[in-house]
Protein backbone atom coordinates (compact mmCIF):
# COMPACT_ATOMS: atom_id res chain seq x y z
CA UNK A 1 35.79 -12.62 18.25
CA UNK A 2 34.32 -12.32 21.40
CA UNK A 3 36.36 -10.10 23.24
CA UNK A 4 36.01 -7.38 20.41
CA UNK A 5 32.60 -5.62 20.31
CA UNK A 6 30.94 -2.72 18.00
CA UNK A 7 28.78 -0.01 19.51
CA UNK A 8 25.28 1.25 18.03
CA UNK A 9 23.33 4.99 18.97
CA UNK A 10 19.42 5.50 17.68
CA UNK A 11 17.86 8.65 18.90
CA UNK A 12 14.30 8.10 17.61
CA UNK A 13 11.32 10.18 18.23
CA UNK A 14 10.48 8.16 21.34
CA UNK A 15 13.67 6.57 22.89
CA UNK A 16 17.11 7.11 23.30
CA UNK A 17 19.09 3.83 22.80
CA UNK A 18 22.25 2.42 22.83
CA UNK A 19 23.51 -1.40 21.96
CA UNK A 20 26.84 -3.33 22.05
CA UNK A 21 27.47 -6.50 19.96
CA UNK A 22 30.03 -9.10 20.17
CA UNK A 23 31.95 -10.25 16.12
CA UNK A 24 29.04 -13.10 16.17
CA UNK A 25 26.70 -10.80 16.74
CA UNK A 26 25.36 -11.78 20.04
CA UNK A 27 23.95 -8.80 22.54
CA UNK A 28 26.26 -7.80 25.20
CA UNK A 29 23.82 -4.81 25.73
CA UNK A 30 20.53 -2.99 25.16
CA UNK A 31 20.19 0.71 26.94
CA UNK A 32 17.09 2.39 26.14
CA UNK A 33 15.52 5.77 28.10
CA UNK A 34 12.13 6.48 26.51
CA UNK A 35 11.41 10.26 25.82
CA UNK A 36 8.95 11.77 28.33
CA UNK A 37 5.54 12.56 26.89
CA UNK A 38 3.10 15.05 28.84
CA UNK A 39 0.12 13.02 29.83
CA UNK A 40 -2.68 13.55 26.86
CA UNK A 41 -0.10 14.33 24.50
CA UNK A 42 0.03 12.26 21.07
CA UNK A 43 3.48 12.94 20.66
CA UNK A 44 6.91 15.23 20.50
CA UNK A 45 8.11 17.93 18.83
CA UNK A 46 11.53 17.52 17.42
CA UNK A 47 12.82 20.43 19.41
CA UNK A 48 11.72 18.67 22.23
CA UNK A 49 13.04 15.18 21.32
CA UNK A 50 16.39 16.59 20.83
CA UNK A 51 16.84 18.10 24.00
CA UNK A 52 15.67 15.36 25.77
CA UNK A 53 18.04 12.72 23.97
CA UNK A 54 20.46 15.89 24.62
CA UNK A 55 20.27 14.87 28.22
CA UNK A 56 20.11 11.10 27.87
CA UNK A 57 22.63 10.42 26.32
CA UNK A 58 25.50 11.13 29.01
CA UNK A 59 22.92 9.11 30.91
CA UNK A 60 23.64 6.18 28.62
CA UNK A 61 27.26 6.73 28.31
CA UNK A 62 27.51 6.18 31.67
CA UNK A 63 26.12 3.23 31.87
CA UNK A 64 28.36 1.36 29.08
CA UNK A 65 31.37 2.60 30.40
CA UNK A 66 31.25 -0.50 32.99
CA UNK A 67 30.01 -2.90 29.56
CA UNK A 68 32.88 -2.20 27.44
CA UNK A 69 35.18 -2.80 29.97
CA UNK A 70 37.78 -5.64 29.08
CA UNK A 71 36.69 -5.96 25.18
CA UNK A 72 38.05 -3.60 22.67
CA UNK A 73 35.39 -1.52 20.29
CA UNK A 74 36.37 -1.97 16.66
CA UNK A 75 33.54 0.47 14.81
CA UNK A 76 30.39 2.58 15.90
CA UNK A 77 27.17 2.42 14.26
CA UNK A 78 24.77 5.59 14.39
CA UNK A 79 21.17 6.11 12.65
CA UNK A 80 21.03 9.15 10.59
CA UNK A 81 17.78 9.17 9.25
CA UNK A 82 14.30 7.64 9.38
CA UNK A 83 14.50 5.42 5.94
CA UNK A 84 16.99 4.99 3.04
CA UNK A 85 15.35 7.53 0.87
CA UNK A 86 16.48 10.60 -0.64
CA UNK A 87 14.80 13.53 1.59
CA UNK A 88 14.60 11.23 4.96
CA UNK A 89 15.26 13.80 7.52
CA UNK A 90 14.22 13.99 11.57
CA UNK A 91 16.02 16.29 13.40
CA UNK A 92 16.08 14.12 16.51
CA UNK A 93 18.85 11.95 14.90
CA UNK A 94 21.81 14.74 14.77
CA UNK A 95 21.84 13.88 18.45
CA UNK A 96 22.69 10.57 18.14
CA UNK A 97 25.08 11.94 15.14
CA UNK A 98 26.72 14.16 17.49
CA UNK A 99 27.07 11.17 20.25
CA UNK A 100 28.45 8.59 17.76
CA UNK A 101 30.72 10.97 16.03
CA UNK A 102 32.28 11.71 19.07
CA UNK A 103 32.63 7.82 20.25
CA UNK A 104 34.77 7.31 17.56
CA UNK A 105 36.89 10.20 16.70
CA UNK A 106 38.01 10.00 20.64
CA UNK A 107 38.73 5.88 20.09
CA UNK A 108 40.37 6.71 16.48
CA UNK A 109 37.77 3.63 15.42
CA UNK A 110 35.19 3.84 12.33
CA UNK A 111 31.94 5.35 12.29
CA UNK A 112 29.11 4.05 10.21
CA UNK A 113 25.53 5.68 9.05
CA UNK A 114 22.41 3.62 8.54
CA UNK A 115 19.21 4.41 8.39
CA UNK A 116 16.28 4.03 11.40
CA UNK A 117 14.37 1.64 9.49
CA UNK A 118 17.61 -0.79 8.40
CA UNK A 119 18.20 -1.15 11.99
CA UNK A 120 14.73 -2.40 12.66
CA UNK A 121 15.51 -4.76 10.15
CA UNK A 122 18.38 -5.87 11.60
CA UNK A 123 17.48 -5.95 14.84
CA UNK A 124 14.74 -8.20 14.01
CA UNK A 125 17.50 -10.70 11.88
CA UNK A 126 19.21 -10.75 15.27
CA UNK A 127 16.62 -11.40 17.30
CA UNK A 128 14.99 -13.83 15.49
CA UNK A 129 18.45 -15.56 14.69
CA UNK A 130 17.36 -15.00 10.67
CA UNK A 131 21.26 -14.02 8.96
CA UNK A 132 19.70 -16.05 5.69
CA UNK A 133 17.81 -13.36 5.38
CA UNK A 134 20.36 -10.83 5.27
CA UNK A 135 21.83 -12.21 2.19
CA UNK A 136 18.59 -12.89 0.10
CA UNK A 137 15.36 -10.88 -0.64
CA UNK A 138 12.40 -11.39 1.77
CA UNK A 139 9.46 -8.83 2.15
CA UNK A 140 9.19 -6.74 5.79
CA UNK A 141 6.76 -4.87 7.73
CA UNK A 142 8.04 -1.93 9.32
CA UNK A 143 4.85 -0.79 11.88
CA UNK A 144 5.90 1.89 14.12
CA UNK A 145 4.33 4.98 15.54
CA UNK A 146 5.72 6.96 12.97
CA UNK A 147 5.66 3.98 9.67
CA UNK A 148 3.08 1.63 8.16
CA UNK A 149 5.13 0.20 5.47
CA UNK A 150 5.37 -3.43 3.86
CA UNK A 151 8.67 -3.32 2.09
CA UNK A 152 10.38 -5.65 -0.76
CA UNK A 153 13.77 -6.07 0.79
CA UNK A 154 17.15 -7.15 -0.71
CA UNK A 155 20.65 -7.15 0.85
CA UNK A 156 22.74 -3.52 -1.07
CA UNK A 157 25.29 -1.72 0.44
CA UNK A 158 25.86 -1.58 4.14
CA UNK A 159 22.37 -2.06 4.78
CA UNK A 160 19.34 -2.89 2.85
CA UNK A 161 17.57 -1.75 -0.28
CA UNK A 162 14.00 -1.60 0.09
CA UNK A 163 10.49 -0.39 -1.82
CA UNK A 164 7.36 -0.06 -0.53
CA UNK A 165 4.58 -2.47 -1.91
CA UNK A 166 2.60 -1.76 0.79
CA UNK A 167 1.30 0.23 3.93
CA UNK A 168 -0.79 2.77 4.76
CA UNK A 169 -2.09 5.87 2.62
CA UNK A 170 -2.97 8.07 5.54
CA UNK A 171 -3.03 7.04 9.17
CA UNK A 172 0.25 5.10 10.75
CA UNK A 173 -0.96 2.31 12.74
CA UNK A 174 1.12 3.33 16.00
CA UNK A 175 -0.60 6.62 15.15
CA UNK A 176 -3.79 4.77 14.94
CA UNK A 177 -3.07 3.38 18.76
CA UNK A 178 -2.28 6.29 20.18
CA UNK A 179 -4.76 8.19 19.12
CA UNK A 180 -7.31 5.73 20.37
CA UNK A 181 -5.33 4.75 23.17
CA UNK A 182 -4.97 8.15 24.26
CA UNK A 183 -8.65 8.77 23.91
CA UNK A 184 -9.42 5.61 26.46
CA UNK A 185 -6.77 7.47 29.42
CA UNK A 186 -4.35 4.92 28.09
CA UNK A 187 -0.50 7.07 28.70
CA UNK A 188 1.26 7.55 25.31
CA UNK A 189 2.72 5.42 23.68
CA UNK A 190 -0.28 3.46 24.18
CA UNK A 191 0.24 0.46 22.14
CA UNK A 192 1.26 -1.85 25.75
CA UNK A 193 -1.75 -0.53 27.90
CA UNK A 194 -4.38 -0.99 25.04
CA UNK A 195 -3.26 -4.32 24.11
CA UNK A 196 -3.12 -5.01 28.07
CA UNK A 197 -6.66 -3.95 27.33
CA UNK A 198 -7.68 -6.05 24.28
CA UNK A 199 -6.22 -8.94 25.89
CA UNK A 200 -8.67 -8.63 29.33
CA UNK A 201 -11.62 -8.75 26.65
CA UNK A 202 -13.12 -12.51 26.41
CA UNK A 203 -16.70 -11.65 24.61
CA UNK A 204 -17.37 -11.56 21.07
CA UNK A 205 -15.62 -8.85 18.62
CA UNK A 206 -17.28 -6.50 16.34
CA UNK A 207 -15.98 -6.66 12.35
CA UNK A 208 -15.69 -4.13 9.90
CA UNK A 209 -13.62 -4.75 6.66
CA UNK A 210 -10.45 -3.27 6.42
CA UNK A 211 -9.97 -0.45 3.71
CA UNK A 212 -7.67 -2.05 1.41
CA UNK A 213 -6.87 -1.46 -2.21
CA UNK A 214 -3.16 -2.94 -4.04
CA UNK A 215 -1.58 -3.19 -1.09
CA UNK A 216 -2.54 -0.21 0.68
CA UNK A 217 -4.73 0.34 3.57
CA UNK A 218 -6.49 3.42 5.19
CA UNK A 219 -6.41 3.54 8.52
CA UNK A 220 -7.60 6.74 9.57
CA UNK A 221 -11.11 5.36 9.48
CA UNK A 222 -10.25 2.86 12.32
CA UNK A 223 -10.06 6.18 14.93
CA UNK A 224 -13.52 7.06 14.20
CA UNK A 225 -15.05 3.07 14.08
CA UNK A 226 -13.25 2.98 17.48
CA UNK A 227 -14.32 5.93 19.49
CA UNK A 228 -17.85 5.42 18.27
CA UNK A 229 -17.96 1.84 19.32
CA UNK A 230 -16.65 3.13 22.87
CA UNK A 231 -19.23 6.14 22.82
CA UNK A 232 -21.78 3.39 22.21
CA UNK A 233 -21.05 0.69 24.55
CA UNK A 234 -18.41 2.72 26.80
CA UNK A 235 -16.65 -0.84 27.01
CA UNK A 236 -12.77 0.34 26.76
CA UNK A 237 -11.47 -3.62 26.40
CA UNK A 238 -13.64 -3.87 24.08
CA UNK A 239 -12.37 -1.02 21.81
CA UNK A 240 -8.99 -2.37 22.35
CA UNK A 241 -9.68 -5.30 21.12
CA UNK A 242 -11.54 -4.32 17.90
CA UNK A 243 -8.23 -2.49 17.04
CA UNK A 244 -6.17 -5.06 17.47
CA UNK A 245 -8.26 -7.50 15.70
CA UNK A 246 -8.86 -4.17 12.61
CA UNK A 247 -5.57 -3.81 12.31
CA UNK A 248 -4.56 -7.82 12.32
CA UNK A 249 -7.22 -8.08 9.23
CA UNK A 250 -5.48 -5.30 7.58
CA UNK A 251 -2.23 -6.81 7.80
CA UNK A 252 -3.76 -9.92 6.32
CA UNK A 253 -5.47 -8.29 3.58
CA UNK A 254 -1.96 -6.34 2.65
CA UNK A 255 -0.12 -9.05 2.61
CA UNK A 256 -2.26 -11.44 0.48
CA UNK A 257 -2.88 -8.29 -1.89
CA UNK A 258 1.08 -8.41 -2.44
CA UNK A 259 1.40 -11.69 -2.51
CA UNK A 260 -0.57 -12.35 -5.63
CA UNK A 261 0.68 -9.08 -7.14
CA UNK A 262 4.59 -9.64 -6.79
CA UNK A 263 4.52 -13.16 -5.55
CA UNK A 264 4.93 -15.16 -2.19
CA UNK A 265 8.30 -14.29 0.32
CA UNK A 266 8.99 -14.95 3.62
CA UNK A 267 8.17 -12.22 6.24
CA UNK A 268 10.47 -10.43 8.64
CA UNK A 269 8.36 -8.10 11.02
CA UNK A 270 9.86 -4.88 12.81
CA UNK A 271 8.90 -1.88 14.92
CA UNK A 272 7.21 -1.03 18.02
CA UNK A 273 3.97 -2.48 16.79
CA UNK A 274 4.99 -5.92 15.62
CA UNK A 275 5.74 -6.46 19.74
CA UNK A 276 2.38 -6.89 20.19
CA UNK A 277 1.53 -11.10 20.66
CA UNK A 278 -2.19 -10.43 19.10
CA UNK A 279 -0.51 -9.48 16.04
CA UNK A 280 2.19 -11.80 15.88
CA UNK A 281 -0.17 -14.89 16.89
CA UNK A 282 -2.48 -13.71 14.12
CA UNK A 283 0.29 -13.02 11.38
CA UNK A 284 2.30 -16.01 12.42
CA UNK A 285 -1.15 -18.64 11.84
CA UNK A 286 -1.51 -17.40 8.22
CA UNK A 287 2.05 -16.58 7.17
CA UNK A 288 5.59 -17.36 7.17
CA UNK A 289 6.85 -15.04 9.12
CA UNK A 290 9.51 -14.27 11.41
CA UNK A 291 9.43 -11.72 14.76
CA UNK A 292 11.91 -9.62 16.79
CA UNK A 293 11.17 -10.21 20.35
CA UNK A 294 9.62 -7.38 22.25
CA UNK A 295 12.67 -5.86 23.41
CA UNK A 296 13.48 -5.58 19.74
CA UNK A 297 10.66 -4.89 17.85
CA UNK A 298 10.57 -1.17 19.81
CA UNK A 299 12.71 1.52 19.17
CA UNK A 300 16.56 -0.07 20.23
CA UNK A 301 20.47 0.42 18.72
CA UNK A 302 20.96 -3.32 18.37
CA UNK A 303 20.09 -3.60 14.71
CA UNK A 304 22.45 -0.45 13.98
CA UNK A 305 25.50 -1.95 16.12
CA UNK A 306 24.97 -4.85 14.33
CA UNK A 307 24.49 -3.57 10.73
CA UNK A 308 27.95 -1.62 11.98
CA UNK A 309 29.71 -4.94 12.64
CA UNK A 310 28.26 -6.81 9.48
CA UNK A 311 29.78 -3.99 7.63
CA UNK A 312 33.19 -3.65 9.75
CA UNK A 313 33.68 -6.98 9.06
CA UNK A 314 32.71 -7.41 5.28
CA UNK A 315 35.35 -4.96 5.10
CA UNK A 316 38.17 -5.86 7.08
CA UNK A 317 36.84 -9.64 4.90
CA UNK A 318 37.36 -7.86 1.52
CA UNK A 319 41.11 -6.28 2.69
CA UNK A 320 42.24 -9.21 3.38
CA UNK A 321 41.25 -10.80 -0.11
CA UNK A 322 42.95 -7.83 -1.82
CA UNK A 323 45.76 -7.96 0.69
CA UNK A 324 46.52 -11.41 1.94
């Protein structure tokens, strides 16, 4: 099935994205345009986010027109909200909506809905080359700018069903990062310059213990260790790397809290944070664990075109049982 292909649209709070997949779901294409953030800003409002993904959008477009040339689209896949929970709601995503809705009315293919967090997921299955884990429960870390979440995971419906047995109680770690990143005259999103940072730092690393209880960490302590360890030695790689090193502990701590509560599974590990090779190197020594490359740890469409064409083709799978 390589000459058929299904397309994917994510309009996050911080990129605009858009993915093709082949029927073995192999990449043909990953189009991203991050959302412009004013410099000492933490952040967007989603007024602002939807404009901008407003604009990028025909941007992207544009550029797949010349991808999908010669192979024949069979679905689209579109996020419509941030997690599969009742209430999940961002206003940035009826862009993507809008874009994806009007992809495949115009090609008279079918449109599918996932959530923001299921394509993380899936994006790191692909990635990673992990489809086992599609069909059987594993646990996940979801560690974005905008989630802190370690998540039981089992395969349901066109996606995945997932509850939180972990994460943080107050402070997201990409929130975490940018805050402190931010703070340092790193731009936003800060998580590539202050690990760029943390990595430049070769002397020895301050410890505190991380705040967790069941699972659960609070992380909105780490700002304040942070900014007073830079007011007192005014060392930014330093800083960096205390954070990095704070928040690998954490993740540690989490998962060994949930191991012995609900017992031992593999790890999958998505979102824009999990890019960062401090965390994975640490994770990776202690766990089992597998990783999205960079490219698809951070915000992308890939895991939503290919949730899209794992769920065109159970379909079209099932028809054929009922209809030989």
């Amino acid at each position: 099935m390589t000459d058929v292909c299904f397309i994917g649209f994510d309009t996050s709070n911080y990129t605009t994205s858009a993915a093709v997949v082949d029927g073995e779901f192999r990449v043909i294409a990953n189009l991203k345009q991050p959302l412009s953030v004013a410099e000492g800003e933490h952040g967007l409002r989603q007024s602002d986010a939807v404009f901008q993904h407003v604009k990028n959008l025909p941007l992207l477009a544009e550029r797949l027109s010349p991808i999908l040339e010669g192979r024949t689209p069979l679905a689209v896949g579109v996020s419509e909200r941030p997690r599969d929970r009742d209430g999940s709601y961002m206003p940035c995503f009826l862009a993507g909506i809008a874009a994806a809705s009007n992809a495949a009315s115009v090609s008279g293919i079918p449109l599918y809905r996932f959530s923001h967090q299921s394509g993380h997921l899936m994006a790191a299955i692909v990635s990673s080359r992990r489809f086992d884990l599609a069909d059987r429960p594993f646990y996940a870390y979801h560690v974005s700018g905008g989630t802190t979440e370690l998540l039981a995971v089992t395969p349901g419906g066109n996606g995945f069903d997932s509850g939180i047995v972990g994460g943080t109680r107050d402070l997201n770690a990409g929130q975490a990062i940018d805050r402190i990143g931010v703070a340092l005259g790193v731009p936003f999103p800060a998580g590539p310059g202050l690990e760029k940072l943390a990595l430049s730092y070769t002397g020895k690393i301050p410890r505190k213990k991380p705040a967790v209880s069941d699972g659960f960490v609070n992380l909105s302590g780490l700002e304040n260790l942070a900014l007073d360890l830079y007011q007192k030695t005014n060392d930014r790689a330093l800083v960096a790397a205390f954070v990095f090193d704070h928040l690998s502990d954490a993740i540690a701590e989490m998962t060994e809290q949930t191991f012995a509560k609900y017992g031992a599974r593999e790890l999958l590990c998505a979102g824009g944070v999990m890019s960062s090779t401090i965390l994975r190197d640490a994770i990776g020594a202690r766990f089992a664990a597998s990783f999205a490359e960079p490219a698809l740890s951070s915000d992308n469409a890939v895991g939503i075109a290919a949730l899209c064409a794992r769920a065109y083709l159970s379909e079209s799978a099932q028809a054929r049982k009922e209809h030989p």
